[in-house]
Protein backbone atom coordinates (compact mmCIF):
# COMPACT_ATOMS: atom_id res chain seq x y z
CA UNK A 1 0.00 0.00 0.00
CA UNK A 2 1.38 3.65 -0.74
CA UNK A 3 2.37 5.31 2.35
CA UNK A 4 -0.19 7.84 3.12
CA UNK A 5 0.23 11.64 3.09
CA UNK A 6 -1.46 14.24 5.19
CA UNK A 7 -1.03 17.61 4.15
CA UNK A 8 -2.94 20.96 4.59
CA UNK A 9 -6.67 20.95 3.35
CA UNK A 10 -6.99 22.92 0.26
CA UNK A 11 -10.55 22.61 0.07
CA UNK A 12 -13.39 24.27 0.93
CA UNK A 13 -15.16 24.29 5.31
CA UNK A 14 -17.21 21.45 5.52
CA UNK A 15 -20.50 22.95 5.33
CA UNK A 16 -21.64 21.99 1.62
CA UNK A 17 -24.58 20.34 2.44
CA UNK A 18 -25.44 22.52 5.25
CA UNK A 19 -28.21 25.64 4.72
CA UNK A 20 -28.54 28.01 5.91
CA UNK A 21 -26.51 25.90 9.07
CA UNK A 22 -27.68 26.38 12.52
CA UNK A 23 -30.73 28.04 11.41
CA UNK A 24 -33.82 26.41 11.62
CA UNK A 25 -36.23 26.22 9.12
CA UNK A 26 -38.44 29.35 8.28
CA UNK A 27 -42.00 27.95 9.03
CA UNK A 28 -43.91 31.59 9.17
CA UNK A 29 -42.79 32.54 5.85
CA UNK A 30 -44.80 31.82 3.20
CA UNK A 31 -44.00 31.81 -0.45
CA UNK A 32 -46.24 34.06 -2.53
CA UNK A 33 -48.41 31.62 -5.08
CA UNK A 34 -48.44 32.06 -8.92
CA UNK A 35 -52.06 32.53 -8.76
CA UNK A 36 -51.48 35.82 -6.54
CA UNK A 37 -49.67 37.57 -9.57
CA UNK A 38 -51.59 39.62 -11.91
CA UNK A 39 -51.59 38.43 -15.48
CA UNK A 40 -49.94 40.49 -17.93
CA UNK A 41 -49.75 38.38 -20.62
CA UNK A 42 -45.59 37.95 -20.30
CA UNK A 43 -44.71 34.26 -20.09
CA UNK A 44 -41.54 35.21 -19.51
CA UNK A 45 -42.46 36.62 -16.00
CA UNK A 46 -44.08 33.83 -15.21
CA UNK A 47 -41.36 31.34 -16.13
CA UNK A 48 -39.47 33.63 -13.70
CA UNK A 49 -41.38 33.13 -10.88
CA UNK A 50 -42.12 29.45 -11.50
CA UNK A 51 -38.08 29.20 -11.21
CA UNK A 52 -37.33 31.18 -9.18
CA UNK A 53 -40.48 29.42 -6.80
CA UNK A 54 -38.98 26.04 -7.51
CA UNK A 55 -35.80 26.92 -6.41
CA UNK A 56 -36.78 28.66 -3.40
CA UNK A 57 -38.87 24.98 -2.08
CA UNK A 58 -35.70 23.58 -3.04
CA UNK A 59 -33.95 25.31 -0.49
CA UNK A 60 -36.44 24.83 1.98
CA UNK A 61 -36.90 21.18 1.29
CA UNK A 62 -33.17 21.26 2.15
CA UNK A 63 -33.06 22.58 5.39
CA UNK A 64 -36.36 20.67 7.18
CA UNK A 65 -34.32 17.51 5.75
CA UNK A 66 -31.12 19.01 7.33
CA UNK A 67 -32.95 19.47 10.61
CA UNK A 68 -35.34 16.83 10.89
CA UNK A 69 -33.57 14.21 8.85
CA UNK A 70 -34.29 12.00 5.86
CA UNK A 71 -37.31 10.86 6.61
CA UNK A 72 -39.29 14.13 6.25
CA UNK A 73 -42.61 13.97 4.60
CA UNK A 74 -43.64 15.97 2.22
CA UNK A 75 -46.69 17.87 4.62
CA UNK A 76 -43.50 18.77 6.83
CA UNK A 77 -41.91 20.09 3.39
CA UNK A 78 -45.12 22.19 2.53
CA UNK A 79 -45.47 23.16 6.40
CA UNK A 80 -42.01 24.84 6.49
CA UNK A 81 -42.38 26.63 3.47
CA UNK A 82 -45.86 27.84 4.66
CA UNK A 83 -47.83 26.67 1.70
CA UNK A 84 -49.84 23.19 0.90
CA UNK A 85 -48.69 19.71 0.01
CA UNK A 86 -50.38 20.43 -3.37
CA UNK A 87 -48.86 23.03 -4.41
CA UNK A 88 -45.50 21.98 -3.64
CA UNK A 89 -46.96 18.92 -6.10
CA UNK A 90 -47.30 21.81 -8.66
CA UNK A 91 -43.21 22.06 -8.94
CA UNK A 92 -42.58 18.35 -8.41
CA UNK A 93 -44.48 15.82 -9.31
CA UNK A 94 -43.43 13.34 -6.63
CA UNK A 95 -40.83 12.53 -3.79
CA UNK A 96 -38.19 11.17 -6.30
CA UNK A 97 -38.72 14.64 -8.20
CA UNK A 98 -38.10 16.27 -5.12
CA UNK A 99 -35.05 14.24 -4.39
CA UNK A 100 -33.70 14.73 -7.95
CA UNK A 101 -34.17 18.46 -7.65
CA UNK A 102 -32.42 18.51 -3.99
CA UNK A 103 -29.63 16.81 -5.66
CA UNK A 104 -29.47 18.83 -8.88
CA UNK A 105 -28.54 22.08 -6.03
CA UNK A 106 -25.96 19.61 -4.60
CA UNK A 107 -24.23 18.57 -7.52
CA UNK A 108 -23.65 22.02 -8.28
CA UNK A 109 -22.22 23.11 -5.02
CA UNK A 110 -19.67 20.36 -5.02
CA UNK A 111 -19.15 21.38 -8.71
CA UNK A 112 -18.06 24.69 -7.22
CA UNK A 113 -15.97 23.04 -4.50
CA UNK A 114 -14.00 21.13 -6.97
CA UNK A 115 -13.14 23.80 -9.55
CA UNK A 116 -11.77 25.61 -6.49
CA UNK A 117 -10.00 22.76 -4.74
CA UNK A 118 -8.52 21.79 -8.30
CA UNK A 119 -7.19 25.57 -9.28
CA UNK A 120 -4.33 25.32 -6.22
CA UNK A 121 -3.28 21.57 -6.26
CA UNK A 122 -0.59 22.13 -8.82
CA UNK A 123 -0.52 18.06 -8.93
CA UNK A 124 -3.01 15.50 -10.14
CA UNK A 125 -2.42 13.57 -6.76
CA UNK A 126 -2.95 16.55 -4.60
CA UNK A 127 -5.68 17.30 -6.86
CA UNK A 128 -7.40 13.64 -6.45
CA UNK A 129 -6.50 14.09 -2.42
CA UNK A 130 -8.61 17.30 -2.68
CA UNK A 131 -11.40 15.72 -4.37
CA UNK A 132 -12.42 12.85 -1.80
CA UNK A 133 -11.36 15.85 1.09
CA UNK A 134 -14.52 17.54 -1.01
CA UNK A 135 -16.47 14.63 -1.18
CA UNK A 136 -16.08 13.00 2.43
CA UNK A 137 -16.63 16.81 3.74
CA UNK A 138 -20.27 16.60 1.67
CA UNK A 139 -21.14 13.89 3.32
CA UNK A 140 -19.96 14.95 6.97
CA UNK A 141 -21.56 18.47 6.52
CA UNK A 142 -25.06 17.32 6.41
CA UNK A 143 -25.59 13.43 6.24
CA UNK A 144 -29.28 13.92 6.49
CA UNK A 145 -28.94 15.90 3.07
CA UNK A 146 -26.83 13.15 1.98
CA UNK A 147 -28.90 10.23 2.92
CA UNK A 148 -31.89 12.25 1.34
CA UNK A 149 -30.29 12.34 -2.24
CA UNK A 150 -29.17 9.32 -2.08
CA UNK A 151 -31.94 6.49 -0.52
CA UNK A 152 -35.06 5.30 -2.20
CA UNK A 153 -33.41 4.32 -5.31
CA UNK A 154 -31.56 2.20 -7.85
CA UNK A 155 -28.98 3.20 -9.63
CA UNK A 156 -30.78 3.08 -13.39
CA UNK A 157 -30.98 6.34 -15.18
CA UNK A 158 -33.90 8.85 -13.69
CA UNK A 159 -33.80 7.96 -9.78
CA UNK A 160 -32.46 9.75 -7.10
CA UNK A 161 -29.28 7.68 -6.64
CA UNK A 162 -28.94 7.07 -9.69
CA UNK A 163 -29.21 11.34 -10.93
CA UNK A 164 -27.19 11.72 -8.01
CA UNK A 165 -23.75 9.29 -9.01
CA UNK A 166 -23.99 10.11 -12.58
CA UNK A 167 -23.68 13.89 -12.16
CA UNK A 168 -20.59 13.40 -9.74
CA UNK A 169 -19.13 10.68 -11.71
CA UNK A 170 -18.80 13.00 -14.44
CA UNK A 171 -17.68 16.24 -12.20
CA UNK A 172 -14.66 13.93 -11.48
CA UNK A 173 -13.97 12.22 -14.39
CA UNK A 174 -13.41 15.40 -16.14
CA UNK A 175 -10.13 16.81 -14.72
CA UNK A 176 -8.65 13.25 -15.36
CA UNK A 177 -9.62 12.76 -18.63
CA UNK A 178 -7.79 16.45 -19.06
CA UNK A 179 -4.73 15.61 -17.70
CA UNK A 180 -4.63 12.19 -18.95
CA UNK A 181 -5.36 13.37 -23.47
CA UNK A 182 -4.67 16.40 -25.40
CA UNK A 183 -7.12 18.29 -27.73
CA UNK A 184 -6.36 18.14 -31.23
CA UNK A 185 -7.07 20.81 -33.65
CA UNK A 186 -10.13 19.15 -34.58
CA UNK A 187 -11.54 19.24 -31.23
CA UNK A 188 -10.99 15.17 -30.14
CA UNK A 189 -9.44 14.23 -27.38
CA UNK A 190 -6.35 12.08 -27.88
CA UNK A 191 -3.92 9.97 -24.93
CA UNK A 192 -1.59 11.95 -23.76
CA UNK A 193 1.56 9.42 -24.48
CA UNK A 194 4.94 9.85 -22.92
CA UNK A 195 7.78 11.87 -24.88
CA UNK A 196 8.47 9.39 -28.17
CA UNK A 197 11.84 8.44 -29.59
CA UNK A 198 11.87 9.95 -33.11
CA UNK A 199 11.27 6.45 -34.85
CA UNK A 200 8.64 5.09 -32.57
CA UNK A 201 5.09 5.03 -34.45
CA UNK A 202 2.47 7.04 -33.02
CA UNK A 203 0.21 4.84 -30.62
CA UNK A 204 -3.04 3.27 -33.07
CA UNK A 205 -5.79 4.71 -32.63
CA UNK A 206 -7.64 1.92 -30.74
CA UNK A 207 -4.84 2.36 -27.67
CA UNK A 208 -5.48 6.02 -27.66
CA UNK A 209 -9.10 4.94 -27.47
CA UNK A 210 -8.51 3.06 -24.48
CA UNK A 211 -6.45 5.66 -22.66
CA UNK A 212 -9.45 8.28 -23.02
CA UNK A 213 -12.30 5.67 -21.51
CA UNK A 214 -10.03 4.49 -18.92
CA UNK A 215 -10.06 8.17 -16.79
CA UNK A 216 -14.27 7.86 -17.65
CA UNK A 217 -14.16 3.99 -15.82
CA UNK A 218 -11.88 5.25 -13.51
CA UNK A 219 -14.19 8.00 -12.23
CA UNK A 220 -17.26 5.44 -12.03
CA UNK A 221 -15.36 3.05 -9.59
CA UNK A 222 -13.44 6.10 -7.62
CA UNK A 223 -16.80 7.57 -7.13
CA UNK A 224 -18.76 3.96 -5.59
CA UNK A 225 -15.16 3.38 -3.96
CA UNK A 226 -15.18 7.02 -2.10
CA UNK A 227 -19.09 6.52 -1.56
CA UNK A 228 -18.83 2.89 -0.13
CA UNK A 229 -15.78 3.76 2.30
CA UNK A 230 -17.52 7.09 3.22
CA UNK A 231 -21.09 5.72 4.31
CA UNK A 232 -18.68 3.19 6.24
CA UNK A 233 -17.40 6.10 8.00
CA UNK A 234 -20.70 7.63 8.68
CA UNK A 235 -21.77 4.91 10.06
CA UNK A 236 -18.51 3.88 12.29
CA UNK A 237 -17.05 7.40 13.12
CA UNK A 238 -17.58 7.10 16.82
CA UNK A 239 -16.45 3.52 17.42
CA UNK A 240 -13.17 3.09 19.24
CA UNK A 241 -10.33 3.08 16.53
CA UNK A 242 -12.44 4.59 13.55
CA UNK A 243 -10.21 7.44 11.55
CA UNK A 244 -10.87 11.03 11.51
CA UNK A 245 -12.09 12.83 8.10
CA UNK A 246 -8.60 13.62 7.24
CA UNK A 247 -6.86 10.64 7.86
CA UNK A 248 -9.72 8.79 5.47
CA UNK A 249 -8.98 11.05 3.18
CA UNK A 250 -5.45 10.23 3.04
CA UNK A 251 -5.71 6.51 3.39
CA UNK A 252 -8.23 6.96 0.26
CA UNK A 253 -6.31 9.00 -1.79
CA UNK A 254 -3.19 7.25 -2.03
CA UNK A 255 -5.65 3.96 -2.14
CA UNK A 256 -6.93 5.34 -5.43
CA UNK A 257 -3.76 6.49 -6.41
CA UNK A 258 -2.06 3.59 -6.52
CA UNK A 259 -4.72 2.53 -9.29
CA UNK A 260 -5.11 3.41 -12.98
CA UNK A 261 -4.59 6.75 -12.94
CA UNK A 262 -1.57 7.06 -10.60
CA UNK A 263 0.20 4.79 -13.28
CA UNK A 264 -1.39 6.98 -15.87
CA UNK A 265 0.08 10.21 -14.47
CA UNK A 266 3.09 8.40 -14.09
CA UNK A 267 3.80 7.11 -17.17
CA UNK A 268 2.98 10.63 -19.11
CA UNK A 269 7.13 12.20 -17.67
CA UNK A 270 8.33 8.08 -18.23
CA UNK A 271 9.52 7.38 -22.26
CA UNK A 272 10.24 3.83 -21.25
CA UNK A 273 6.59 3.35 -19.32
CA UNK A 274 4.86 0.00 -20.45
CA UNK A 275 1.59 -0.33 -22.03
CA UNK A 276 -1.46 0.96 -20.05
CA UNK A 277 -3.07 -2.22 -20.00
CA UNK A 278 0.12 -3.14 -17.77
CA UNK A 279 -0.06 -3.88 -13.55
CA UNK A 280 2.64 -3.13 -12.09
CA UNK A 281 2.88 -1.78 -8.28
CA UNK A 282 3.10 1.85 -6.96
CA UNK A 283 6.65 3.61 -7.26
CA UNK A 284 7.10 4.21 -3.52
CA UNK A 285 8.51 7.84 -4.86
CA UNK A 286 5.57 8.86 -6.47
CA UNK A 287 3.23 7.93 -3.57
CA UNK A 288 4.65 10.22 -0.84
């Protein structure tokens, strides 16, 4: 196993699933109803409002779950933002819409976490470290949030869960598929391959292939790997012996890092690198 690092966090307080945090929910404050606004014929204003309505039970949906945990009903939902059960129906046509929509808000906070995490790690494994440190500190900040987003649900295409891994598998395999091609003048993404000897032929396109999918797979297992060993966490933080956010974030990192794409990054500064398809172990002077 590659020794683990612990360095200083570079990412953002853990309060990303948190709103509004340490305030309880608004109960007396009702939202103003469509039907209240006088017509003027503009559906633009009305598109307005109906987003800018939506949005607004999204937040509150948030922070009852926050508060009162995962198990919330929807009259609780409709209570706190001071309106009815079916008009909150109006915006969402169910539970699982509900879900989808509180994880829609998520996705794009951690979105903003990463792209700020990832602009000072001047390294791809301080820049994976910095990712689960985002990830881990989601699900720390609010696991009622989490466990919200995240229950109910398969992982097909359309649930909760499912909406839910898909939008941050893709969040993370996109810095990795970065660093691991090159855009070409026509706009495709090639492998990045490591500096050639003049006569060697350039890689066939099927390798290069390979190389680009591999940082997409990658992402998918790093994601249920990071998930699995954080709900473990949650669930065992305050048993005798169980590590602290940061030191699961190390152990983690350098876990993941000593898989594909640690040998990927690797191989880009090494002309004499093997194929990628190769297994070979960790350098121990990469992983510190």
């Amino acid at each position: 196993m590659s020794p683990i690092t612990r360095g200083p966090s570079t990412t953002t307080p853990p309060t990303l699933l948190r709103p509004d945090a340490g305030s309880p929910p608004p109960a007396d404050r009702a939202l103003p109803d469509a039907h209240d606004l006088p017509v003027d014929g503009r559906s633009t204003r009305w598109a307005d409002h109906r987003e800018a309505r939506r949005a607004e039970l999204v937040r509150i949906a948030r922070r009852t779950v926050h508060h009162h945990g995962p198990d919330v009903s929807m009259e609780e939902i409709a209570a706190a933002a001071g309106t009815s059960k079916s008009i909150v129906y109006r915006y969402f046509t169910d539970k699982t819409g509900l879900q989808i929509a509180v994880a829609e808000a998520v996705v794009l906070q951690i979105q903003g976490a990463l792209e700020g995490v990832l602009r000072v790690s001047p390294t791809p494994r301080e820049g994976l470290r910095a990712m689960v440190a985002v990830y881990l500190e989601m699900i720390e900040s609010s696991p009622n949030v989490y466990a919200f987003v995240t229950r109910d649900g398969s992982v097909e295409s359309g649930g909760p869960l499912g909406h839910f891994l898909d939008s941050v598998t893709a969040l993370v395999a996109a810095p990795f598929a970065r660093g691991l091609t090159q855009e070409q003048p026509d706009g495709r993404r090639t492998a990045r391959r490591p500096e050639a000897a003049p006569d060697e032929a350039a890689p066939a396109d099927d390798d290069e292939a390979a190389r680009v999918a591999l940082a997409e797979a990658w992402a998918a297992g790093a994601v249920g790997f990071v998930r699995g060993a954080g709900e473990w966490w949650l669930a065992h933080r305050d048993q005798p012996g169980a590590p602290d956010r940061e030191a699961l974030t190390a152990q983690v990192a350098a876990w993941l890092w000593a898989g594909p794409v640690g040998l990927l990054a690797r191989d880009r500064t090494r002309p004499d690198a093997p194929h990628p398809d190769a297994t070979h172990p960790a350098d121990p002077e990469e992983s510190r």
